[in-house]
PDB file of N, CA and C in Angstrom:
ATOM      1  N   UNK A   1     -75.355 158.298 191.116  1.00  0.00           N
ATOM      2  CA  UNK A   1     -74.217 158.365 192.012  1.00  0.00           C
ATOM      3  C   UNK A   1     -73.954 157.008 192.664  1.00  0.00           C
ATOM      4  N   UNK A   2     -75.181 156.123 192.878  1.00  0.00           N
ATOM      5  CA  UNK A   2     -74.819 155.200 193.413  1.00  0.00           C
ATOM      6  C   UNK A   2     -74.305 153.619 192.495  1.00  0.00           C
ATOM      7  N   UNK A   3     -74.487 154.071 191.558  1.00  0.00           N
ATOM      8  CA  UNK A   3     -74.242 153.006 190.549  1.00  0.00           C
ATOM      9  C   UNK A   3     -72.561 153.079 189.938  1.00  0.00           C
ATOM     10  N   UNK A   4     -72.256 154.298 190.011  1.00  0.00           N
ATOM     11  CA  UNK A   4     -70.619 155.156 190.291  1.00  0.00           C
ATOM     12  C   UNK A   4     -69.912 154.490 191.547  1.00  0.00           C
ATOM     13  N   UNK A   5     -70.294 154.587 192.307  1.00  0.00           N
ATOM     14  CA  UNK A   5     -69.985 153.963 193.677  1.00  0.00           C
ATOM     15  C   UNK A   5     -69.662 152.538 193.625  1.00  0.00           C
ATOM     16  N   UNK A   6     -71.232 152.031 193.091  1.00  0.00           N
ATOM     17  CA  UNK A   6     -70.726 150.581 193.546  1.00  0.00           C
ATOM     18  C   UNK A   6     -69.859 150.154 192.354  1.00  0.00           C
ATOM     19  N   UNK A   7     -69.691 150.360 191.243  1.00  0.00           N
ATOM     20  CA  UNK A   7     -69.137 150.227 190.144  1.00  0.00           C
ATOM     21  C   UNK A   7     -67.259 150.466 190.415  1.00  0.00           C
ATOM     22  N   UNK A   8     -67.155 151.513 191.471  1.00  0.00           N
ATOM     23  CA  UNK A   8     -65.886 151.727 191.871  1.00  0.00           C
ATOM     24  C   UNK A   8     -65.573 150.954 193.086  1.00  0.00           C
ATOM     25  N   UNK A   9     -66.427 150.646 193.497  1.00  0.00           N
ATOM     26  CA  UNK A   9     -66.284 149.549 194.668  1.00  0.00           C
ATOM     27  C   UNK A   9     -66.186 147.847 194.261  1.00  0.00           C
ATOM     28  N   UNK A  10     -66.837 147.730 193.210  1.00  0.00           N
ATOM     29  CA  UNK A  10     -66.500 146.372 192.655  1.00  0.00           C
ATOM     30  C   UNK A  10     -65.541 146.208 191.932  1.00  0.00           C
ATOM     31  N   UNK A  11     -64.882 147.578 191.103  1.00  0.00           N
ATOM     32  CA  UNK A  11     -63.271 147.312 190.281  1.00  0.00           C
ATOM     33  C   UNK A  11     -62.089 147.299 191.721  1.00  0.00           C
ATOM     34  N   UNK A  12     -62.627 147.391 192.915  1.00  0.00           N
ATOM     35  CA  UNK A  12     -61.429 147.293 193.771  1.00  0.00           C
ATOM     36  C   UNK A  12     -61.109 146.583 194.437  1.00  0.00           C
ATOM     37  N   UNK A  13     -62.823 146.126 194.111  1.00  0.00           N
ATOM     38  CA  UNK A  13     -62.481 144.519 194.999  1.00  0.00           C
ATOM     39  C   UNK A  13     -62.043 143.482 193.799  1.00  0.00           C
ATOM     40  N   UNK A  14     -62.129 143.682 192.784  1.00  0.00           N
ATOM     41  CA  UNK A  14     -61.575 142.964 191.529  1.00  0.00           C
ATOM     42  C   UNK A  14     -59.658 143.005 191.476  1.00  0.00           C
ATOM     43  N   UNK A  15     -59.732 143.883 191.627  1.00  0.00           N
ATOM     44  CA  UNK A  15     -58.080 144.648 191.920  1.00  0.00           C
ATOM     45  C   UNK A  15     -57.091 143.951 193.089  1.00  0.00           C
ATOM     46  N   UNK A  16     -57.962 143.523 194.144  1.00  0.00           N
ATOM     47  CA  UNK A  16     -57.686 143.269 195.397  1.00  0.00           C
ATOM     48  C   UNK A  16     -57.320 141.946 194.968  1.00  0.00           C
ATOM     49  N   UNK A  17     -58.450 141.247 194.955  1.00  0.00           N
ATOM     50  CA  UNK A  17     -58.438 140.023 194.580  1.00  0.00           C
ATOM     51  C   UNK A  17     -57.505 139.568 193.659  1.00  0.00           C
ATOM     52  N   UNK A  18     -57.165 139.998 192.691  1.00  0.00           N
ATOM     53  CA  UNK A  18     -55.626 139.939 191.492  1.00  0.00           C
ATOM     54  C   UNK A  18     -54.617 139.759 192.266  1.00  0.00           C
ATOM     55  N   UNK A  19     -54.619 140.497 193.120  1.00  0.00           N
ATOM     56  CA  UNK A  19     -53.148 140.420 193.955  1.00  0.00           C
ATOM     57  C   UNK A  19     -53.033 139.245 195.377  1.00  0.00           C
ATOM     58  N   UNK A  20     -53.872 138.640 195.467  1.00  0.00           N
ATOM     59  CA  UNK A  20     -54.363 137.934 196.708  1.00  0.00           C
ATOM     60  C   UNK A  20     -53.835 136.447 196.782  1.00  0.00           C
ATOM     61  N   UNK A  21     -53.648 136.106 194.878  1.00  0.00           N
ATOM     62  CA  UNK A  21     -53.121 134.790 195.061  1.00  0.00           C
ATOM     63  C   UNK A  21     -51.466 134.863 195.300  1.00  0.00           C
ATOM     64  N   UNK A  22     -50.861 134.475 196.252  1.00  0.00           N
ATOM     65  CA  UNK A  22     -49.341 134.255 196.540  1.00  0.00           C
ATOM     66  C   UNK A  22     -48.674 132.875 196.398  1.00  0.00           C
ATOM     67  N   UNK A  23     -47.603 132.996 195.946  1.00  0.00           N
ATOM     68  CA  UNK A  23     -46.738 131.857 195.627  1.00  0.00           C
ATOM     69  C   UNK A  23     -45.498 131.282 196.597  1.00  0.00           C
ATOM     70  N   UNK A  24     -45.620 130.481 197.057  1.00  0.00           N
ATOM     71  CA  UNK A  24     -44.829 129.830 198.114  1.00  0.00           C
ATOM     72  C   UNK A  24     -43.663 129.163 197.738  1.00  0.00           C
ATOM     73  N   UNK A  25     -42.267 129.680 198.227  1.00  0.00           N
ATOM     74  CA  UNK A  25     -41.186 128.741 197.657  1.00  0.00           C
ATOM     75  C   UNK A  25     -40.347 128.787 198.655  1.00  0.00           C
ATOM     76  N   UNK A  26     -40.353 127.382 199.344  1.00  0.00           N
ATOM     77  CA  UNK A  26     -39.613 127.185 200.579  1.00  0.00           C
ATOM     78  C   UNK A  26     -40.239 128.089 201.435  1.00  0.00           C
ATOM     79  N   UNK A  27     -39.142 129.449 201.832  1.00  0.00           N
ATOM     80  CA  UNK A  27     -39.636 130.327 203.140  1.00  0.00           C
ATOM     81  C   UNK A  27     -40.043 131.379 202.850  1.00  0.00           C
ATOM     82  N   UNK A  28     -39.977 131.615 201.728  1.00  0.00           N
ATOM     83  CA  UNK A  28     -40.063 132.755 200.631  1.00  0.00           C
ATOM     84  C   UNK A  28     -41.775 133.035 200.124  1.00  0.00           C
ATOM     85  N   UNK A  29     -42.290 133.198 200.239  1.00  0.00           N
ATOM     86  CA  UNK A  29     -43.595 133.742 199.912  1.00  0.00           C
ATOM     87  C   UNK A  29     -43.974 135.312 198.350  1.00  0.00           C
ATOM     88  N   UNK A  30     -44.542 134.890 197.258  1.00  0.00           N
ATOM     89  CA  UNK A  30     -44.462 136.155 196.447  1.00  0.00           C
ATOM     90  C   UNK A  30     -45.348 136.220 195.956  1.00  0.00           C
ATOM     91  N   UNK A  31     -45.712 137.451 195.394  1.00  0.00           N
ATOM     92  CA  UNK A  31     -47.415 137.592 194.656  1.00  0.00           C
ATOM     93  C   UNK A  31     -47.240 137.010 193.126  1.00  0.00           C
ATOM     94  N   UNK A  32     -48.333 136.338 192.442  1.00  0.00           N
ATOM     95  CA  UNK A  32     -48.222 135.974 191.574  1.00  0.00           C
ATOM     96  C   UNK A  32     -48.243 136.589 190.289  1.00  0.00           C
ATOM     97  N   UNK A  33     -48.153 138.007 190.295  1.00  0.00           N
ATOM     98  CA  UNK A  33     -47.575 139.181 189.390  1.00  0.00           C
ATOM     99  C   UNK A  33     -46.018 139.074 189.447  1.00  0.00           C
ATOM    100  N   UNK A  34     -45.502 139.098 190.589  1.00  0.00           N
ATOM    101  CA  UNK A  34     -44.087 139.080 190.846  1.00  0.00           C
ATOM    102  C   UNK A  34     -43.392 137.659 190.083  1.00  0.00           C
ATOM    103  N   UNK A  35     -44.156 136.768 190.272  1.00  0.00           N
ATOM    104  CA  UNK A  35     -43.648 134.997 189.556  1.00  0.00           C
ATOM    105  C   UNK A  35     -43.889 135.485 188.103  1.00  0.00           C
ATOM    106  N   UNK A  36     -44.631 135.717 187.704  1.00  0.00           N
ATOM    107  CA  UNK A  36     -45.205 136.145 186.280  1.00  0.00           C
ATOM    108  C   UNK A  36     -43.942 137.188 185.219  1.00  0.00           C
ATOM    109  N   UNK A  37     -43.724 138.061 186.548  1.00  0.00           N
ATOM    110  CA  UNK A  37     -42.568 138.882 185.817  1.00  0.00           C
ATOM    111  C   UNK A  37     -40.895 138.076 185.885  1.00  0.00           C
ATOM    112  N   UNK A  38     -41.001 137.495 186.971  1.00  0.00           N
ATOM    113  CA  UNK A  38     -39.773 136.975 186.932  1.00  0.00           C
ATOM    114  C   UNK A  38     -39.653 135.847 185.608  1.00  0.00           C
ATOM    115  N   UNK A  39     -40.637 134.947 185.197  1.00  0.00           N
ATOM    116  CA  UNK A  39     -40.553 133.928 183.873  1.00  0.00           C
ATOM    117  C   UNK A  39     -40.483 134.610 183.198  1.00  0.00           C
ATOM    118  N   UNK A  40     -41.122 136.135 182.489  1.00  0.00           N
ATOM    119  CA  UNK A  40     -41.269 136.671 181.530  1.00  0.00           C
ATOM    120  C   UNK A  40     -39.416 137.066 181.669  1.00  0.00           C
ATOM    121  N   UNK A  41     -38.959 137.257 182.684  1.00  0.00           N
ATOM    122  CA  UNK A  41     -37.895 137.732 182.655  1.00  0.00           C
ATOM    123  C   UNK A  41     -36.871 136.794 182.207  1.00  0.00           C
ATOM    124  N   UNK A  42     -36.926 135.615 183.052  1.00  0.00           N
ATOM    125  CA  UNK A  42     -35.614 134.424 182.656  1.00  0.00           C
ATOM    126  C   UNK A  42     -35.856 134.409 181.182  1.00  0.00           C
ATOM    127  N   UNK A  43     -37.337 134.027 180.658  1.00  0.00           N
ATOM    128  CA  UNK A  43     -37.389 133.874 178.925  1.00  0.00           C
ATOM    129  C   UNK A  43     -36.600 134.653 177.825  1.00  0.00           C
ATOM    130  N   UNK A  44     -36.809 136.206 178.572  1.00  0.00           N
ATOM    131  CA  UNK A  44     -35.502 137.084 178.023  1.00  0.00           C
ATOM    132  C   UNK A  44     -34.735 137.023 177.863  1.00  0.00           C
ATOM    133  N   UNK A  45     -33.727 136.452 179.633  1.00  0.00           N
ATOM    134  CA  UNK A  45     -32.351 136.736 179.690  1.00  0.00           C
ATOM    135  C   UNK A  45     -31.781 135.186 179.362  1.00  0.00           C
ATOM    136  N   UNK A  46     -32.424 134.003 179.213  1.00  0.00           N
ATOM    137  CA  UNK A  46     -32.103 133.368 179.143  1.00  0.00           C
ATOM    138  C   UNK A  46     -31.947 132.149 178.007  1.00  0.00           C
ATOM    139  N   UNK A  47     -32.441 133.106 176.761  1.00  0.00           N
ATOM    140  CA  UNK A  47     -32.923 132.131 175.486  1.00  0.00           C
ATOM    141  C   UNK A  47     -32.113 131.722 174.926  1.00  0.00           C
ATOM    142  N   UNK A  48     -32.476 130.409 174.575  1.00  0.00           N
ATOM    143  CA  UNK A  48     -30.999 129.477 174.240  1.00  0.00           C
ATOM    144  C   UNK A  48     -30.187 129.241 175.037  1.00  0.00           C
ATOM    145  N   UNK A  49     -29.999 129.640 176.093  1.00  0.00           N
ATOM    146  CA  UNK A  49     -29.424 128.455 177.299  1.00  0.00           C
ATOM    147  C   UNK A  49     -29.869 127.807 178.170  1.00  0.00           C
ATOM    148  N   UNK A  50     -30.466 126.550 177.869  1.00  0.00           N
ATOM    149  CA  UNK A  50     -30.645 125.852 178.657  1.00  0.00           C
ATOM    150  C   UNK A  50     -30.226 124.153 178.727  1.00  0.00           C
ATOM    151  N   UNK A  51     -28.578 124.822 178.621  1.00  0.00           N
ATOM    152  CA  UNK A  51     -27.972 123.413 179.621  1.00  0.00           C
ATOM    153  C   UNK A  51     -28.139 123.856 181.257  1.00  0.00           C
ATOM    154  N   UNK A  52     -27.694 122.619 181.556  1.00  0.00           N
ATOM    155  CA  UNK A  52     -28.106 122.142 182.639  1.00  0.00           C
ATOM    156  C   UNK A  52     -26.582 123.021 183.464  1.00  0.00           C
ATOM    157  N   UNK A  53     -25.469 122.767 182.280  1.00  0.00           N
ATOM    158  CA  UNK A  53     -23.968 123.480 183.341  1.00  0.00           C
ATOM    159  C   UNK A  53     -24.103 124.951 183.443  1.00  0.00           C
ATOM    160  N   UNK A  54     -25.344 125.552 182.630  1.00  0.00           N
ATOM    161  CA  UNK A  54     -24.976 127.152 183.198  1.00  0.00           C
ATOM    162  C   UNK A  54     -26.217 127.479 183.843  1.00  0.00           C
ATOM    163  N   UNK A  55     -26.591 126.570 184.755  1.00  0.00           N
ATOM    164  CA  UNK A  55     -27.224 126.675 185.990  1.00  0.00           C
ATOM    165  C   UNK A  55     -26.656 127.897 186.742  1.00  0.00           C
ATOM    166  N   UNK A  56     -25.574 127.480 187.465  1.00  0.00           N
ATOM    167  CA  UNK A  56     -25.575 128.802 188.266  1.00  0.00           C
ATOM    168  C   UNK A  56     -24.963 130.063 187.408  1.00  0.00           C
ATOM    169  N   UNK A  57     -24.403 130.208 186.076  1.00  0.00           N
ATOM    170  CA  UNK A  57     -24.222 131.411 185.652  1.00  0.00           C
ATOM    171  C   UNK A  57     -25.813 131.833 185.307  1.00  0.00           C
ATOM    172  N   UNK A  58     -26.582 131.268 184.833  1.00  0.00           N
ATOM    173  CA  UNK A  58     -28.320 131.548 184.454  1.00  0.00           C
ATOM    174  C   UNK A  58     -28.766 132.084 186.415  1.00  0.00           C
ATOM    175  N   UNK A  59     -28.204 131.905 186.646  1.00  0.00           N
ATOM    176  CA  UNK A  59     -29.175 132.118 188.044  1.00  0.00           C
ATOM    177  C   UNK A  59     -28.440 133.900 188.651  1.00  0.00           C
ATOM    178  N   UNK A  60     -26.993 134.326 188.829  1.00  0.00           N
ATOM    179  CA  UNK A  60     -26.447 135.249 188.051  1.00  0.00           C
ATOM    180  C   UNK A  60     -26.814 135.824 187.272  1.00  0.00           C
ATOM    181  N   UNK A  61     -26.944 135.895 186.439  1.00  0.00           N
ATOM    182  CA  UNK A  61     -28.003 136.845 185.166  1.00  0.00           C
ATOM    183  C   UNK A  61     -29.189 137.058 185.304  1.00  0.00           C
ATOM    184  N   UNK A  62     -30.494 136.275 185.906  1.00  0.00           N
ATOM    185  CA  UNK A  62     -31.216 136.514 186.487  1.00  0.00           C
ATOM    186  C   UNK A  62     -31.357 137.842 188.007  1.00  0.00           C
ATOM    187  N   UNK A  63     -30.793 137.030 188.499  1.00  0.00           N
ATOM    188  CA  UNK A  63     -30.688 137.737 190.201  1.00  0.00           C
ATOM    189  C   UNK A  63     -29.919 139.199 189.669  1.00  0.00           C
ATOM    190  N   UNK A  64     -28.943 139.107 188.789  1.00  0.00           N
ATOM    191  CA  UNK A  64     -28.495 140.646 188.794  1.00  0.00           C
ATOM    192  C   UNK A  64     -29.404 141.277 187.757  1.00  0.00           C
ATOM    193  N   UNK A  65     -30.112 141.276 187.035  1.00  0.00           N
ATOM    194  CA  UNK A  65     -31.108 141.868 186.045  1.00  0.00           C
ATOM    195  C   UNK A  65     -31.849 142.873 186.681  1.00  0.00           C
ATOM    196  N   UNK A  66     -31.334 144.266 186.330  1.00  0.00           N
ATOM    197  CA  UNK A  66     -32.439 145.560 187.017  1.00  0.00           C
ATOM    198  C   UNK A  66     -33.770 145.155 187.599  1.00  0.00           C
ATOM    199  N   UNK A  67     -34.033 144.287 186.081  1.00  0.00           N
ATOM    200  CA  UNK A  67     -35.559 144.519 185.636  1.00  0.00           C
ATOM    201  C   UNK A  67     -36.459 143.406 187.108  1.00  0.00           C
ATOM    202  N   UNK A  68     -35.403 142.459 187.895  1.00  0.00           N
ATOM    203  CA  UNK A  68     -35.862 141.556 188.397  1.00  0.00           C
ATOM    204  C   UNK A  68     -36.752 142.489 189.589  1.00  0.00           C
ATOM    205  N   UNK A  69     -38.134 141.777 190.115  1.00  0.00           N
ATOM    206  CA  UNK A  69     -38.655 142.784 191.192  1.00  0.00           C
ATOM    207  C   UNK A  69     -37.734 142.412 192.618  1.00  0.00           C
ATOM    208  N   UNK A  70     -37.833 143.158 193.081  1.00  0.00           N
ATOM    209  CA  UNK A  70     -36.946 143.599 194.798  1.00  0.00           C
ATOM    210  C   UNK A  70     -37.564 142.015 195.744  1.00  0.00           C
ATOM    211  N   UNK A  71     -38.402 141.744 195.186  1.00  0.00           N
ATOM    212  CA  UNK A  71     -38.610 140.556 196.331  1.00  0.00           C
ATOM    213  C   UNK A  71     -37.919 139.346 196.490  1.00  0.00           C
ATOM    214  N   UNK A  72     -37.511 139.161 195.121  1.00  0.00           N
ATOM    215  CA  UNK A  72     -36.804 137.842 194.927  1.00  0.00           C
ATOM    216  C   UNK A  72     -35.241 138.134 195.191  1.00  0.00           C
ATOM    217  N   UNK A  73     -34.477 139.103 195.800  1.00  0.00           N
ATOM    218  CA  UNK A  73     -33.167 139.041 195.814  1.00  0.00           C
ATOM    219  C   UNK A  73     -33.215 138.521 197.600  1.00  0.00           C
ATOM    220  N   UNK A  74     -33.624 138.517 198.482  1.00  0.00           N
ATOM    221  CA  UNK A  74     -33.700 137.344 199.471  1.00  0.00           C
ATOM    222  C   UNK A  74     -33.034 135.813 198.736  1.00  0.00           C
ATOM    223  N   UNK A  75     -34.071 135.467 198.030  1.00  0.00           N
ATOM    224  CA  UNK A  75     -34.454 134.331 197.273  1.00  0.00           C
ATOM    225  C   UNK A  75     -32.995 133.890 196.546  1.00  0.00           C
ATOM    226  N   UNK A  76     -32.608 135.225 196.117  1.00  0.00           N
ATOM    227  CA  UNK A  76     -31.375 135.118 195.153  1.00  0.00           C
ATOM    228  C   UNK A  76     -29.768 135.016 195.972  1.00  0.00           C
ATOM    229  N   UNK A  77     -30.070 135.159 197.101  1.00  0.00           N
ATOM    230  CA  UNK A  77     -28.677 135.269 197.795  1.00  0.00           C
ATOM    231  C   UNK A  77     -28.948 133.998 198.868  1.00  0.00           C
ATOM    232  N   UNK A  78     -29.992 133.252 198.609  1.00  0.00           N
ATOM    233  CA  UNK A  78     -29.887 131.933 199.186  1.00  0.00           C
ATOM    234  C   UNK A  78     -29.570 130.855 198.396  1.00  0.00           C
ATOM    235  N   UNK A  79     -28.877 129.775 199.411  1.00  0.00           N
ATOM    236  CA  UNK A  79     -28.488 128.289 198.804  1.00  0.00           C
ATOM    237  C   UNK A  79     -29.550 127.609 198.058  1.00  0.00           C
ATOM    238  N   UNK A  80     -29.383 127.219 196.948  1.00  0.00           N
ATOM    239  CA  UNK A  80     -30.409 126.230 196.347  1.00  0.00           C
ATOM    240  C   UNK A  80     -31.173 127.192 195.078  1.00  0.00           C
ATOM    241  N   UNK A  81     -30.853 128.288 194.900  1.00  0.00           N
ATOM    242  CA  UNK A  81     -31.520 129.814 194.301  1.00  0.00           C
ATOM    243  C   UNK A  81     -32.107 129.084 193.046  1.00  0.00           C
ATOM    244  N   UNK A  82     -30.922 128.638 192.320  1.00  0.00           N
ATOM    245  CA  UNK A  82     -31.744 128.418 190.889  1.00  0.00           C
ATOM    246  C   UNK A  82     -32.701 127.222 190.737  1.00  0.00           C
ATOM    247  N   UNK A  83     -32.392 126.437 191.958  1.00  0.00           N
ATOM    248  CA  UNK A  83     -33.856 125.705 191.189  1.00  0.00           C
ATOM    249  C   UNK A  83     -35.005 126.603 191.742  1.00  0.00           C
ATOM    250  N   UNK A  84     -34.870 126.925 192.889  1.00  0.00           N
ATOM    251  CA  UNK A  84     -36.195 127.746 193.347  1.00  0.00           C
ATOM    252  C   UNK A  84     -37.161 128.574 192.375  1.00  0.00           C
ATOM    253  N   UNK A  85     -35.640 129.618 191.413  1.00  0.00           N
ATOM    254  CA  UNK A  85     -36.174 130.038 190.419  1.00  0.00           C
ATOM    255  C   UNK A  85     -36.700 129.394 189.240  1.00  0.00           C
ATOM    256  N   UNK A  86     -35.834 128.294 189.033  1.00  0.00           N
ATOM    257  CA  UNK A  86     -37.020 127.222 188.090  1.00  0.00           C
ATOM    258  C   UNK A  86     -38.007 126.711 188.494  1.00  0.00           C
ATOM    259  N   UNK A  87     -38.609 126.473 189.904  1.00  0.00           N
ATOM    260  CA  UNK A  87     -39.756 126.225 189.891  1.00  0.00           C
ATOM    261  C   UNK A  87     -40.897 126.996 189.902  1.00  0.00           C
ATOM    262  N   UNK A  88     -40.564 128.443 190.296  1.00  0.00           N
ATOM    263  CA  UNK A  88     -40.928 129.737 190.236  1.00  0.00           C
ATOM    264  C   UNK A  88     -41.503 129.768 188.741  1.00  0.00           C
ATOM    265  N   UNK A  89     -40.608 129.741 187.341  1.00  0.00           N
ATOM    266  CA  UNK A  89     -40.681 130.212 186.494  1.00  0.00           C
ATOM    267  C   UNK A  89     -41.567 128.955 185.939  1.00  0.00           C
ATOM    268  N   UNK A  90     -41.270 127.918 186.507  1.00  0.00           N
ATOM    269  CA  UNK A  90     -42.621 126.868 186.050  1.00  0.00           C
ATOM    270  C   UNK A  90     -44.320 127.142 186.142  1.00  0.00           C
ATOM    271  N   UNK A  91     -43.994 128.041 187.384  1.00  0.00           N
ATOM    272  CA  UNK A  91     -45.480 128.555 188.668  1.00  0.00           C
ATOM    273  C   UNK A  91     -45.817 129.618 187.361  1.00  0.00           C
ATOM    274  N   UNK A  92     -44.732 130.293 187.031  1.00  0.00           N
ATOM    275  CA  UNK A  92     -45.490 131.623 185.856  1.00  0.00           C
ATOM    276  C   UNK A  92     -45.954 131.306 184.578  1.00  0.00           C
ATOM    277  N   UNK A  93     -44.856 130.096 184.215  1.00  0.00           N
ATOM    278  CA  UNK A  93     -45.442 129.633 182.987  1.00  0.00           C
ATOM    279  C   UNK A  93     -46.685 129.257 183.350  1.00  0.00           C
ATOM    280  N   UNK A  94     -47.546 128.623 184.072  1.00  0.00           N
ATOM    281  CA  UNK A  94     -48.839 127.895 184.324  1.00  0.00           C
ATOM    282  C   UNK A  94     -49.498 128.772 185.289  1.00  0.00           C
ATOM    283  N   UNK A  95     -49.385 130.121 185.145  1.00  0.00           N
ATOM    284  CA  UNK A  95     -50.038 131.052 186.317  1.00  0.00           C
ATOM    285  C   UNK A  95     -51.923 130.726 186.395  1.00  0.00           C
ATOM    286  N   UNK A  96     -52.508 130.669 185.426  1.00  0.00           N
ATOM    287  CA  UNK A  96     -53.514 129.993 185.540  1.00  0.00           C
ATOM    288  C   UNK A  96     -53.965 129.080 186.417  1.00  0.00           C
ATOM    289  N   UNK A  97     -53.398 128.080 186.200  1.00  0.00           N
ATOM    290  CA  UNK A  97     -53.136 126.840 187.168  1.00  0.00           C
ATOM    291  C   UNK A  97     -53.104 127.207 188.487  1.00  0.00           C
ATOM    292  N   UNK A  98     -52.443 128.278 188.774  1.00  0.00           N
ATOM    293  CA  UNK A  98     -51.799 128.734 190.213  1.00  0.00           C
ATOM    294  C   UNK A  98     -53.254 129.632 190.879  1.00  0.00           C
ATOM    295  N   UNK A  99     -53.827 130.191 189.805  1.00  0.00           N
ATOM    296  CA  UNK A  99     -55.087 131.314 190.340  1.00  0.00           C
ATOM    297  C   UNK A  99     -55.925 130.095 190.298  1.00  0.00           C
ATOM    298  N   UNK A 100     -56.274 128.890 190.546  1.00  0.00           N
ATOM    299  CA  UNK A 100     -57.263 128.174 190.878  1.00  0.00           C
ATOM    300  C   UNK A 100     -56.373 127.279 191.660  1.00  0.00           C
ATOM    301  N   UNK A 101     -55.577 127.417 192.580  1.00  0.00           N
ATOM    302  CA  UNK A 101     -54.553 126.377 193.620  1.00  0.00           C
ATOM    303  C   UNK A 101     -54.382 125.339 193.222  1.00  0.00           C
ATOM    304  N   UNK A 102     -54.566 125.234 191.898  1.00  0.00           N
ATOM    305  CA  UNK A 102     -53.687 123.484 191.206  1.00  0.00           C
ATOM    306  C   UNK A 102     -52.519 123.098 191.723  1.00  0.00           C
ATOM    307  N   UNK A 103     -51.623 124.021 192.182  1.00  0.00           N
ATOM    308  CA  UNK A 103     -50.142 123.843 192.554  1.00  0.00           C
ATOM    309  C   UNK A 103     -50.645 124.305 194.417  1.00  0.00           C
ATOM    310  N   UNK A 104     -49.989 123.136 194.894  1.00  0.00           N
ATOM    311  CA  UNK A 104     -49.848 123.265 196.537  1.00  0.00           C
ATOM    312  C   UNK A 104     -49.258 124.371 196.872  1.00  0.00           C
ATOM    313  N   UNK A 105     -48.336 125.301 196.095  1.00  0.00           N
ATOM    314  CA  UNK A 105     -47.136 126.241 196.577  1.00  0.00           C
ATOM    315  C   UNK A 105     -48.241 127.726 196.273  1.00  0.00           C
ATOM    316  N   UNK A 106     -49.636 127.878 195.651  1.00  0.00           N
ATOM    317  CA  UNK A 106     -50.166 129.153 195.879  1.00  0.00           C
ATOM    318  C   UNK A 106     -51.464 129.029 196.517  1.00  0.00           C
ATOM    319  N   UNK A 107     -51.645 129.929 197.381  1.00  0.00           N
ATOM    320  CA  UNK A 107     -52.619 130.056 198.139  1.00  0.00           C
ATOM    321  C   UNK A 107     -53.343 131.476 197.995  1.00  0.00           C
ATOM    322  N   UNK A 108     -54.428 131.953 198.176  1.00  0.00           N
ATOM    323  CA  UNK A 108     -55.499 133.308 198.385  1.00  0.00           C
ATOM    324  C   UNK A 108     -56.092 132.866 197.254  1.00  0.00           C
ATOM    325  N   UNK A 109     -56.299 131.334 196.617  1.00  0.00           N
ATOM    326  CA  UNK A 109     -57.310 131.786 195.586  1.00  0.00           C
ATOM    327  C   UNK A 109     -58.730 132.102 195.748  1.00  0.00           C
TER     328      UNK A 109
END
């Protein structure tokens, strides 16, 4: 029983810890599951466009996408949105990087 226990007590602190590293952009603060889904997301909605002039229609297609999580529409109805989200989607591409604080913008590692 007690090997049950601690065995369920160490997958939660494993669990915990997954979610602990957060990503900082400007005033905006997000978990690094949430950055992770949002790159997986632009890669979707956004393949094969990447000029530089459909910046703000790419940022539009993003921000309105069901699939986007609820945290980033703050993010999305502020000035400056799409680069934020490109640096965001830089943070997911290199999420690794981010779970050992290589990048100044995540912290709880």
């Amino acid at each position: 029983m007690k090997a049950v226990l601690s065995i369920t007590f160490l997958a939660l602190a494993v669990s915990l810890l997954c979610d602990a590293v957060q990503v900082k952009e400007r005033e905006f603060t997000f978990s690094l599951e949430s950055v992770r889904q949002l790159k997986d997301l632009m890669d979707s909605d956004l393949a094969g466009k990447e000029s530089p002039r459909l910046a703000k229609t790419s940022t539009a297609i993003v921000c309105n996408d069901p699939g986007l999580p609820e945290e980033f529409l703050p993010l999305c109805q502020s000035e400056g949105a799409g680069m934020s989200l490109a640096r965001l989607a830089f943070i997911g591409n290199n999420y690794d990087e981010c779970e050992i604080c290589m990048f100044a913008a995540c912290t709880g590692c």
